[in-house]
Protein backbone atom coordinates (compact mmCIF):
# COMPACT_ATOMS: atom_id res chain seq x y z
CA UNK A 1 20.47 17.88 11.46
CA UNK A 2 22.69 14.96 12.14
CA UNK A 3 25.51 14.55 9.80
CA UNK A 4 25.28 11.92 7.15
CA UNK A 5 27.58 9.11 6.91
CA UNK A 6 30.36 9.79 4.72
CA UNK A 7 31.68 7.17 2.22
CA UNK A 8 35.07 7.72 0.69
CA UNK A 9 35.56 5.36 -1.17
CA UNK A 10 32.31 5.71 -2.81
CA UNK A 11 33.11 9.36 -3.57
CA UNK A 12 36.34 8.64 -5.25
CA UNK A 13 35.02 5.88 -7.44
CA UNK A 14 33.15 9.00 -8.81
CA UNK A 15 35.45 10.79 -9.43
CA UNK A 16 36.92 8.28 -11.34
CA UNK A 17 33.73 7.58 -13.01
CA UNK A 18 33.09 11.45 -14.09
CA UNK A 19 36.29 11.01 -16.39
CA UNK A 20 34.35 9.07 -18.54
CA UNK A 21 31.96 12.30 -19.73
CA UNK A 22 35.53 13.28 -21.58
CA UNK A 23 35.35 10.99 -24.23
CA UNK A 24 32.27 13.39 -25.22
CA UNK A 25 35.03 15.73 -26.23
CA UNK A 26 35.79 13.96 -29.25
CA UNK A 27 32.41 15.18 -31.24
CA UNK A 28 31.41 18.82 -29.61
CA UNK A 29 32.54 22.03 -29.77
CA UNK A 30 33.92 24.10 -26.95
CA UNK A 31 30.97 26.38 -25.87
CA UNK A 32 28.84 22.89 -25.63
CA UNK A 33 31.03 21.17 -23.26
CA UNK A 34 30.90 24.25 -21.20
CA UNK A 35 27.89 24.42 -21.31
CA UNK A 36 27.62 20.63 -19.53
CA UNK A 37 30.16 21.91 -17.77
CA UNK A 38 27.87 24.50 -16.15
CA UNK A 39 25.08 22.01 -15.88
CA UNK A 40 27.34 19.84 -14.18
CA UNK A 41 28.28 22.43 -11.39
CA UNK A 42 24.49 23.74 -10.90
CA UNK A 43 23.89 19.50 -10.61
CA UNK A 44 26.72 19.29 -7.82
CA UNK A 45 25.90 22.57 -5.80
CA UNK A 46 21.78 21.58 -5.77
CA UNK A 47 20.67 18.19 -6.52
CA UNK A 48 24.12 15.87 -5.56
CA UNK A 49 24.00 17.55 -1.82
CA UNK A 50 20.01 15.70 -1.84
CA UNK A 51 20.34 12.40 -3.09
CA UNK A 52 24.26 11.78 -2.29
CA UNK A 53 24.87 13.26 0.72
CA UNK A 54 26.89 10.04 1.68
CA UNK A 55 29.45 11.53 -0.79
CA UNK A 56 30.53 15.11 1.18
CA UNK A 57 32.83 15.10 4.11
CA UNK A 58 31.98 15.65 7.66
CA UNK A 59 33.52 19.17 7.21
CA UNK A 60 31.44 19.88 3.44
CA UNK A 61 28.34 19.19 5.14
CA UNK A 62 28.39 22.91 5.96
CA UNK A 63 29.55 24.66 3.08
CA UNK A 64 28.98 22.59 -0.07
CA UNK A 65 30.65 25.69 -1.90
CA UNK A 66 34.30 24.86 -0.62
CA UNK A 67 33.99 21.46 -1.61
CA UNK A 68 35.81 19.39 -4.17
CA UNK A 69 32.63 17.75 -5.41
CA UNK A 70 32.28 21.65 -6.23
CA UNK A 71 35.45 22.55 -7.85
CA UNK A 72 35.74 19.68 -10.20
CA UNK A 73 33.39 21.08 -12.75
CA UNK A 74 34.87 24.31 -11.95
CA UNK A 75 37.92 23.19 -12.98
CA UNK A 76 36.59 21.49 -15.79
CA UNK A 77 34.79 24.45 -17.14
CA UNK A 78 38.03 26.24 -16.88
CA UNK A 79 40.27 23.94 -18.94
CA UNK A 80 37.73 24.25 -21.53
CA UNK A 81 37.43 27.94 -21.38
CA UNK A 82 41.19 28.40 -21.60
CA UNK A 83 41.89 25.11 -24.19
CA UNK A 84 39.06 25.93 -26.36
CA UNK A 85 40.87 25.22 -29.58
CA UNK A 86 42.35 22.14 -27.65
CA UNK A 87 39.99 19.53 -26.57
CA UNK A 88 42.59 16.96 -26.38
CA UNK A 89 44.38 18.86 -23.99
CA UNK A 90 41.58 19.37 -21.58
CA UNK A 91 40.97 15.24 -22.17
CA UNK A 92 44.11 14.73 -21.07
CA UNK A 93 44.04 17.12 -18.19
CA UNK A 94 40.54 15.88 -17.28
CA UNK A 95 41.26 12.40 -16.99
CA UNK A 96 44.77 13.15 -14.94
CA UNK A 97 42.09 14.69 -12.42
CA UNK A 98 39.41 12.07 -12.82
CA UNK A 99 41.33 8.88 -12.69
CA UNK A 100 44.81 9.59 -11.61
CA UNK A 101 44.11 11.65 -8.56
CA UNK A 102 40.92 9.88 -8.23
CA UNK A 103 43.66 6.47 -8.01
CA UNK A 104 45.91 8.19 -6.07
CA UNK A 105 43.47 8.04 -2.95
CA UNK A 106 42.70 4.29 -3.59
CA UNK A 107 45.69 2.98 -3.97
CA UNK A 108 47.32 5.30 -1.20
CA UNK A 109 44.56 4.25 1.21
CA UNK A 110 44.66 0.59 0.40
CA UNK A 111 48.25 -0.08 -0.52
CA UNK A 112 50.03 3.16 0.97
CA UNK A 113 53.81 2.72 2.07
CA UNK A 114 56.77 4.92 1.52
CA UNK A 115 55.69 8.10 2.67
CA UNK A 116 56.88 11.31 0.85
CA UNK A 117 59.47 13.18 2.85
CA UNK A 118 58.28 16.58 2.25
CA UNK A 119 54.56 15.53 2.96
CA UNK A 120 54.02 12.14 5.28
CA UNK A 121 50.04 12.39 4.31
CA UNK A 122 51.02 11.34 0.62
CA UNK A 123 52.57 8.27 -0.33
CA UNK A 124 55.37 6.68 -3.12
CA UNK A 125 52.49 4.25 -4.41
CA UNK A 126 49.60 6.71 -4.19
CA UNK A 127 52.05 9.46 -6.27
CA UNK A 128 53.10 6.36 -8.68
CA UNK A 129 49.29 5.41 -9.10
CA UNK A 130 48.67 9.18 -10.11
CA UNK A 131 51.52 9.36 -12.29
CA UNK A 132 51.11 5.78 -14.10
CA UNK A 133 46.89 5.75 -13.91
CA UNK A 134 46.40 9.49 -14.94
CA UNK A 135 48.97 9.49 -17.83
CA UNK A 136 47.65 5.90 -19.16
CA UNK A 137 43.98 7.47 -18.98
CA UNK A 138 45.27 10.88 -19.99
CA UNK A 139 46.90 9.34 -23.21
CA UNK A 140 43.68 7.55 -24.24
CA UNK A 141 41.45 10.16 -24.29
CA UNK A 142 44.15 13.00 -25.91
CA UNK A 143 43.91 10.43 -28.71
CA UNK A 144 40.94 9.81 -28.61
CA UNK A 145 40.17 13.61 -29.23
CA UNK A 146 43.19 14.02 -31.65
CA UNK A 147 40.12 14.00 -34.41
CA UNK A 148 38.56 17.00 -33.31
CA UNK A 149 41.58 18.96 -33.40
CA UNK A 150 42.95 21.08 -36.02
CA UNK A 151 45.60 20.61 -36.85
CA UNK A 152 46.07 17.14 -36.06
CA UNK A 153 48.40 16.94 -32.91
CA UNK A 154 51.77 14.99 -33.20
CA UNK A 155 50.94 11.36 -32.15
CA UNK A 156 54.19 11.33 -29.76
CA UNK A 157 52.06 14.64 -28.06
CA UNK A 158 49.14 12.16 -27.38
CA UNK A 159 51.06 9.26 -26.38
CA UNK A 160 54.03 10.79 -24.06
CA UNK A 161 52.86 14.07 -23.15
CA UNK A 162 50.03 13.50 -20.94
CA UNK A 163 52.40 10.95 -18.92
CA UNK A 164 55.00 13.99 -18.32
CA UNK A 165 52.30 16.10 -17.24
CA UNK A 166 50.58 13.40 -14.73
CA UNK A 167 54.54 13.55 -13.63
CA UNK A 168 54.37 16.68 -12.41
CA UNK A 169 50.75 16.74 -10.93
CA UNK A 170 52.24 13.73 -8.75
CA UNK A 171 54.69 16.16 -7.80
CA UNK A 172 52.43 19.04 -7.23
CA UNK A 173 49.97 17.27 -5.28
CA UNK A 174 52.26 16.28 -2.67
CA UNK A 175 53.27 19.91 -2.02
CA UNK A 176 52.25 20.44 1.51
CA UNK A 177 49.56 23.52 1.34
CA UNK A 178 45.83 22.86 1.85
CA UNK A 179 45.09 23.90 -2.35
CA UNK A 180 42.46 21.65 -3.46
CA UNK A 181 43.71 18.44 -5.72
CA UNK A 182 40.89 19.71 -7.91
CA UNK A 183 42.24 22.60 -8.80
CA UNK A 184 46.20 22.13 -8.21
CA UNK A 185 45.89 18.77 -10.54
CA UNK A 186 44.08 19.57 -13.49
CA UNK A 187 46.19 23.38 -13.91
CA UNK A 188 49.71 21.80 -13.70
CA UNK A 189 48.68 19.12 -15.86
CA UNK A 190 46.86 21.39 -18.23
CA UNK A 191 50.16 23.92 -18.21
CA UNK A 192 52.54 20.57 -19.28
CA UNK A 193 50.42 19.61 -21.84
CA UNK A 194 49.79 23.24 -22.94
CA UNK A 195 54.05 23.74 -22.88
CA UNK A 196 54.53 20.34 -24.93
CA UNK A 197 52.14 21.24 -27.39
CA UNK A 198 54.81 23.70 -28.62
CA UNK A 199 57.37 21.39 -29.14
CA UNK A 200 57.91 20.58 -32.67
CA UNK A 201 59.11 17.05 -33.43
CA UNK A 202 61.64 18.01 -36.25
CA UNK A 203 63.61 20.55 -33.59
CA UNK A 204 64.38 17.77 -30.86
CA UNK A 205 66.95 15.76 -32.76
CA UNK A 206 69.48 18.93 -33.53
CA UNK A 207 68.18 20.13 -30.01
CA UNK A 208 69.50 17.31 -28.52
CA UNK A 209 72.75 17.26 -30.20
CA UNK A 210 73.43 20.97 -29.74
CA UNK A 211 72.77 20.39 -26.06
CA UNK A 212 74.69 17.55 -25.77
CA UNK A 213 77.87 19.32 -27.34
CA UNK A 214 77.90 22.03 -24.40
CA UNK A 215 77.14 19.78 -21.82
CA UNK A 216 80.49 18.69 -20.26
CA UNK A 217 81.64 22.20 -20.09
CA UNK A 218 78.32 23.59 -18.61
CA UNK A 219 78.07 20.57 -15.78
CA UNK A 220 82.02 21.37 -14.67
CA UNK A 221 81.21 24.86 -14.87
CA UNK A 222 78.12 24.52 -13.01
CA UNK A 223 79.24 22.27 -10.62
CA UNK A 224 81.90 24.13 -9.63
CA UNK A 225 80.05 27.50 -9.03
CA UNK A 226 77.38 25.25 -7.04
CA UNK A 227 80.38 24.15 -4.77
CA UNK A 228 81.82 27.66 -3.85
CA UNK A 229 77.94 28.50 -2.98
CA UNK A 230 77.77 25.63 -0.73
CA UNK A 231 81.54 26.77 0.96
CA UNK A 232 79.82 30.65 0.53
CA UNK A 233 77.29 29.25 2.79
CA UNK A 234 74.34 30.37 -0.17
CA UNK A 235 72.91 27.40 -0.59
CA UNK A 236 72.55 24.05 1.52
CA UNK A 237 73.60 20.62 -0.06
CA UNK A 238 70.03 20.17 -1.66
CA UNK A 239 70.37 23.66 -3.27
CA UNK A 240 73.65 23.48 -4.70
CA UNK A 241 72.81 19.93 -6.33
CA UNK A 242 68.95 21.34 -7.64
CA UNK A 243 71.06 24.60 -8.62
CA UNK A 244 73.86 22.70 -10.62
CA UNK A 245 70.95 20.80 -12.58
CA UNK A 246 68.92 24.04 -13.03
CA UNK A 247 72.62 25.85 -14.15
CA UNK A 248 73.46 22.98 -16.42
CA UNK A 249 70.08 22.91 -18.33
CA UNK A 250 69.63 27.09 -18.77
CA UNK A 251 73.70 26.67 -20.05
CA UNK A 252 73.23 23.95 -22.70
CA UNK A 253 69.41 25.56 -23.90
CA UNK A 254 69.81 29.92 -23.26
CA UNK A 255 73.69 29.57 -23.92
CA UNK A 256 75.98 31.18 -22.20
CA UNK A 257 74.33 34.77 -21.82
CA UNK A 258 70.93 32.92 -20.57
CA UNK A 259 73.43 31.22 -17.58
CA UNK A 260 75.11 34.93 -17.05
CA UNK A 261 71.95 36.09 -16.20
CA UNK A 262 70.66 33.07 -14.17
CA UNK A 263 74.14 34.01 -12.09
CA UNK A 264 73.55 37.31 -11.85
CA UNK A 265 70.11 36.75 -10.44
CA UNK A 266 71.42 34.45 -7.95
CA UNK A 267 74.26 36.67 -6.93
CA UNK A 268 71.76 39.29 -6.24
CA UNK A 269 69.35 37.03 -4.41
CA UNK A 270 72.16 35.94 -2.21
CA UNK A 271 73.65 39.81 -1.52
CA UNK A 272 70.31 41.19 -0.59
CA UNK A 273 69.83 38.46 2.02
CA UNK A 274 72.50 39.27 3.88
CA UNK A 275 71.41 42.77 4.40
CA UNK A 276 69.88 44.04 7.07
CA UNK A 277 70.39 40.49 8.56
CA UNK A 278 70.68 41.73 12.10
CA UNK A 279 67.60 43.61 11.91
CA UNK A 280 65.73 40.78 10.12
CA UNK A 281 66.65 38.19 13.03
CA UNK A 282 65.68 40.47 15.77
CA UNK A 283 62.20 41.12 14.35
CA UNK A 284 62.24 37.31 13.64
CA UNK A 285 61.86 37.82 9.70
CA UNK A 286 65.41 36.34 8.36
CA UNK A 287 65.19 33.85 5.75
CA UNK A 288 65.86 30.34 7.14
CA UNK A 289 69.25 28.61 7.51
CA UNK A 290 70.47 32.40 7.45
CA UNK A 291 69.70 33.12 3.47
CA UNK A 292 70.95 29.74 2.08
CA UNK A 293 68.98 28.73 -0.58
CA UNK A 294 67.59 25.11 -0.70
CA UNK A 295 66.25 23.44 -3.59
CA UNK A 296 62.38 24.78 -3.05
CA UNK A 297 63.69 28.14 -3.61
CA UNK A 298 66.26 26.87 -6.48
CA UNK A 299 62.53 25.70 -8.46
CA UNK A 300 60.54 28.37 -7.36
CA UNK A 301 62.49 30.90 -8.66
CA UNK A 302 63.94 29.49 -11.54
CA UNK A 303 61.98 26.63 -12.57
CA UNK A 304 59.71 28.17 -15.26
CA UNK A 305 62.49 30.22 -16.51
CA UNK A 306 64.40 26.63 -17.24
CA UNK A 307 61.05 25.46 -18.62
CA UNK A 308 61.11 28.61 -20.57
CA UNK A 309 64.39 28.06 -21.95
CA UNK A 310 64.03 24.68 -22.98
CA UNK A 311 61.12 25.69 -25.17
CA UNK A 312 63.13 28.05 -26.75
CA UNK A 313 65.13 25.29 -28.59
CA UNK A 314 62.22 23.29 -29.26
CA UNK A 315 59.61 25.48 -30.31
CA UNK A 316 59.21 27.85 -33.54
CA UNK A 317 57.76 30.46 -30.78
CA UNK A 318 61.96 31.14 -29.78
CA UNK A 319 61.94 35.01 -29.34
CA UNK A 320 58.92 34.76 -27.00
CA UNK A 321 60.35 32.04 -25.10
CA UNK A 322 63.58 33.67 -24.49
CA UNK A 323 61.53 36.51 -23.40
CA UNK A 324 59.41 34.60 -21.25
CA UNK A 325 62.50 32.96 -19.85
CA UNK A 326 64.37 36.69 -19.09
CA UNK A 327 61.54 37.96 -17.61
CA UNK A 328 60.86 34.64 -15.00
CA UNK A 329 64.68 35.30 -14.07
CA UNK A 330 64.04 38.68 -13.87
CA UNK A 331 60.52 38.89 -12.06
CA UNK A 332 62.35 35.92 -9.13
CA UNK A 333 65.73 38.11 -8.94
CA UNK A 334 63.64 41.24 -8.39
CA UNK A 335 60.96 40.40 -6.30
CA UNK A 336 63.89 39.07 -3.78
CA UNK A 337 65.47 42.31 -3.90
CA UNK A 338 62.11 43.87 -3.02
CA UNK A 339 61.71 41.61 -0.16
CA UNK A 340 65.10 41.72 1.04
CA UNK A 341 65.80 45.34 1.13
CA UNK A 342 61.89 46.04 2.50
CA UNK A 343 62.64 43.86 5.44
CA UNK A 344 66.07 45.02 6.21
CA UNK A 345 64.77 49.11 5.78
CA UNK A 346 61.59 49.49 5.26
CA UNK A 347 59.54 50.92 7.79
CA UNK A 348 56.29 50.91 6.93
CA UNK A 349 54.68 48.09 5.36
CA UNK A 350 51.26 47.65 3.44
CA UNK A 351 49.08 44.90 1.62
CA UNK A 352 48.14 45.33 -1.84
CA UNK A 353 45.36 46.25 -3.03
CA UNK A 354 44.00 47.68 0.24
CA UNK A 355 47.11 49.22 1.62
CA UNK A 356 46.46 48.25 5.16
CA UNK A 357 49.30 48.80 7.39
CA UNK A 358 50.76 45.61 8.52
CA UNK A 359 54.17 44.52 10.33
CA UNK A 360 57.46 44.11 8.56
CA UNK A 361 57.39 40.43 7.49
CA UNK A 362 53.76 40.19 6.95
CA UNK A 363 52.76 37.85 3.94
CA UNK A 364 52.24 39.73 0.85
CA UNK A 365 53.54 42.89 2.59
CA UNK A 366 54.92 46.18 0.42
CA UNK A 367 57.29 48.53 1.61
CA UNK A 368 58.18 51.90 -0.25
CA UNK A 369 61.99 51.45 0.13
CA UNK A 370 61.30 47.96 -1.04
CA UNK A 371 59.27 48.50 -3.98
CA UNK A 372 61.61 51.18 -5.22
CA UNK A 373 64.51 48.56 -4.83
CA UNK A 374 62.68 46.00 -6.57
CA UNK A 375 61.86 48.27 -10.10
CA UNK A 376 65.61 49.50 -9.80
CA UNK A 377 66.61 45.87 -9.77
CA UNK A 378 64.61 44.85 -12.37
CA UNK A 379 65.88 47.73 -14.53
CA UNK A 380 69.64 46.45 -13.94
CA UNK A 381 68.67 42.54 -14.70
CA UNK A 382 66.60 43.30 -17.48
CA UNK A 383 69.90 45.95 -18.61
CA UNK A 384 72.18 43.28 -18.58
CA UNK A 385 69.84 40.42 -20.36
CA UNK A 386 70.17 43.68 -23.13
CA UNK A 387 73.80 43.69 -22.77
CA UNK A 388 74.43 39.85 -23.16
CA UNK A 389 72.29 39.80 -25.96
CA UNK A 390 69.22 37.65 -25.00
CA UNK A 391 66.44 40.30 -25.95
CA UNK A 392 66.34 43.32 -27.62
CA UNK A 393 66.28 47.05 -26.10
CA UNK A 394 62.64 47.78 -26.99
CA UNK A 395 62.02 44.53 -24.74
CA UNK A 396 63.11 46.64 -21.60
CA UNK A 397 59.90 48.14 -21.06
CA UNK A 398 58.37 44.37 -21.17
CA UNK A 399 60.08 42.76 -18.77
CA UNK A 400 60.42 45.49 -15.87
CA UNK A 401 56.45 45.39 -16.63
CA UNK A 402 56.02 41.94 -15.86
CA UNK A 403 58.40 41.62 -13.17
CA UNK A 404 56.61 44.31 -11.41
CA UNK A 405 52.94 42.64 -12.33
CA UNK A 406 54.23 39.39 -10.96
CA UNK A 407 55.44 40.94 -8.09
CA UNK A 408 52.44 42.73 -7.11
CA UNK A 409 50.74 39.51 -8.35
CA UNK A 410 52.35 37.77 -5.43
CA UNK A 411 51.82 40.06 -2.86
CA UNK A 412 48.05 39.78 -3.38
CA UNK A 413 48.04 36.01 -3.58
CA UNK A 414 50.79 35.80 -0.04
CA UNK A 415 48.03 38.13 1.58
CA UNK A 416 45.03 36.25 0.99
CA UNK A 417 46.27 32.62 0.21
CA UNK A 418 49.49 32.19 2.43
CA UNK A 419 48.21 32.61 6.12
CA UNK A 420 45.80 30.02 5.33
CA UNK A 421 48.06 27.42 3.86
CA UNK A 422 46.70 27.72 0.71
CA UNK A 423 49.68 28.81 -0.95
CA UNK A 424 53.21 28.41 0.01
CA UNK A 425 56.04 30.89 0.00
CA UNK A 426 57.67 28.54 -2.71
CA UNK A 427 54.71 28.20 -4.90
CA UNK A 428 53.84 31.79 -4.58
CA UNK A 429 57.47 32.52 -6.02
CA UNK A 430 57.26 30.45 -8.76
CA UNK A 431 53.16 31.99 -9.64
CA UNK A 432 55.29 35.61 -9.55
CA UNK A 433 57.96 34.03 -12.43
CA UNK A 434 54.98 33.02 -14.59
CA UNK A 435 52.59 35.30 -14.56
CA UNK A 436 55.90 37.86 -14.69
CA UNK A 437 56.28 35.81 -18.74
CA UNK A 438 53.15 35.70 -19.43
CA UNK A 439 52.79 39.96 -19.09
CA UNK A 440 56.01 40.57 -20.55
CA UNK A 441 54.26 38.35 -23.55
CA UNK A 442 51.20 40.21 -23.64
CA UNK A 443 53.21 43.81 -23.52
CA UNK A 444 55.00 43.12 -26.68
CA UNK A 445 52.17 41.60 -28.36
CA UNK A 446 49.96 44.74 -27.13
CA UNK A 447 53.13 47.00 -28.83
CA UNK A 448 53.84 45.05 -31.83
């Protein structure tokens, strides 16, 4: 059969339209949106294909299944599954999908100029149209919902939020890796929102002033250890800038002790890198630009901590975000050691789950001498986040746990997701920092 004639433009309109079912969210309960949720999928995969065809790509003609026609409702139906108590945040998330990323294509393809650097598919005006678009529609409808919510979310949440998280889906979606907008969109949007929602108004203001009182010392000092990694040849010009900022925020929110740790994570990145570097070049597995760390890997593996540590001045939840924050440092400092020392001696290598052997190098690959290095390293971070006085010693068990989860977290995703382009090395790092917080959370909840 002949493939149909596809209409883009059509299809995105849509996508746009589809938005509009979120204003139901205002009047039903959870389990019935999922339900249309489900209907809504079983429509797409059996009926849309029939009377729409016009709408799937040449290359979705063939597999409906992969397609993003397919994984909107999918992603729908998981925002509501996760957000069940908060409808406004799946609003908000929804219509960031629906009409910002549905906007971004429009605009891009009519109007497109300024290409991103990282990504010349994606433009400045299609990222501004997702950013200004999504968080416009995404503020509507979380206020919309704010009535069915209890209790009633802050009305800065539903007015600024949902333009901070169509901020960052911008960003995401111009990451160059083949991860469906449907899916990438919606989940960074929905983790913003889900982060702000912890922010209590009344903290900001002494938040802000506290910060503000350490900040001169913590940019010279920051700047100044970002300069002797540049001279060190650790980090190119891009990293030490990204690195200072990173530095400067953990300084002014974790104190002191949080920034100790953030060092000591970064000397120990640096170290192992430089291991086994001879080896690592001949068998053409040495990190790029010789180990220096550029600003991807400065976010990757320390971006959620900073997140983290910002929280844990403006949330009531502080002792679980300083956790969260030690054990994101501790999960990206570790799994680097693991990697590092497995390349440089490992000799026999292995995916995870399957433990097929594989070369040195391989995406997602394990290594015994590697593995071993990684726990013991995670034992000595997580020791001296004890020692400084950022969590207590009954947290020890918690965060080797989840550094160790997220690692072997990553090594599944890098062997099924990163060959493909589904997943970069980058975002893969900074998926091992969260889900590393998130089971260091759910340890100490399990123990308490």
């Amino acid at each position: 059969m002949a493939a149909r004639r596809h209409d883009e433009h059509s299809r995105k309109l849509l996508h746009v339209a589809m938005g509009g079912f979120a204003l139901s969210l205002r009047y039903v309960a959870w389990w019935h949106a999922a339900l249309l949720a489900i209907a809504a999928l079983l429509f797409n995969l059996f009926v849309l294909p029939r009377v729409a065809g016009h709408l799937y790509r040449p290359d979705e003609q063939t597999g409906s299944a992969r397609s993003g026609i397919v994984l909107y409702p999918i992603s729908v139906l998981l925002l509501v599954l996760v957000f069940s108590s908060r409808l406004d945040i799946v609003a908000a998330a929804w219509a960031i999908l629906a009409v910002g990323d549905g906007m971004a294509t429009i605009v891009g393809r009519r109007l497109g100029w300024g290409a991103i650097p990282w990504n010349d598919g994606k433009s400045f005006t299609g990222s501004f149209a997702l950013f200004f678009c999504g968080g416009l529609a995404g503020a509507l409808l979380a206020g919309w919902c704010r009535p069915n919510v209890t209790p009633t979310p802050e009305l800065w949440f539903s007015v600024a939020a949902p333009f901070v998280a169509a901020l960052v889906a911008a960003f995401v979606e111009t990451i160059p890796v083949r991860l469906d907008d449907n899916l990438s969109v919606p989940a960074s949007a929905a983790a913003v929102l889900w982060a702000l929602s912890l922010v209590r108004e009344d903290l900001v203001g002494p938040a802000l002033i506290a910060m503000g009182d350490a900040a001169v010392l913590a940019t010279v000092a920051n700047v100044a250890v970002a300069w002797l990694g540049y001279k060190a040849h650790t980090v190119t010009s891009t990293g030490a800038v990204t690195g200072a900022v990173i530095g400067t925020a953990i300084a002014v929110t974790a104190g002191w002790p949080g920034w100790v740790l953030l060092l000591a994570t970064f000397l120990a990145a640096s170290i192992t890198s430089r291991l086994g570097l001879r080896r690592k070049t001949l068998l053409g597995i040495a990190e790029e630009r010789r180990g220096r760390r550029g600003a991807g890997n400065a976010i990757a593996n320390t971006g959620f901590a900073t997140a983290a540590a910002l929280l844990s001045v403006l949330s009531i939840e502080r002792d679980l975000a300083v956790l969260a924050f030690v054990a994101a440092l501790v999960a990206g400092g570790s799994d680097t050691i693991a990697s590092e020392i497995g390349k440089a001696w490992g000799r026999r290598t292995w995916l995870f789950p399957t433990f097929q052997r594989v070369a040195p190098g391989t995406s997602g690959a394990l290594s015994l001498q590697g593995t071993v290095a990684g726990i013991v390293g995670a034992c000595l971070l997580a020791g001296l986040a004890i020692a400084v006085g950022l969590v207590p010693r009954t947290a020890l068990l918690a965060v080797v746990a989840g550094a160790t989860i997220g690692s072997l977290a990553e090594s599944l995703l890098g062997a099924t997701l990163e060959a493909p382009g589904i997943l970069n090395n980058d975002m893969l790092n900074f998926l091992n920092t969260g889900i590393a917080a998130a089971a260091a959370i759910a340890v100490v909840r399990v123990a308490a």
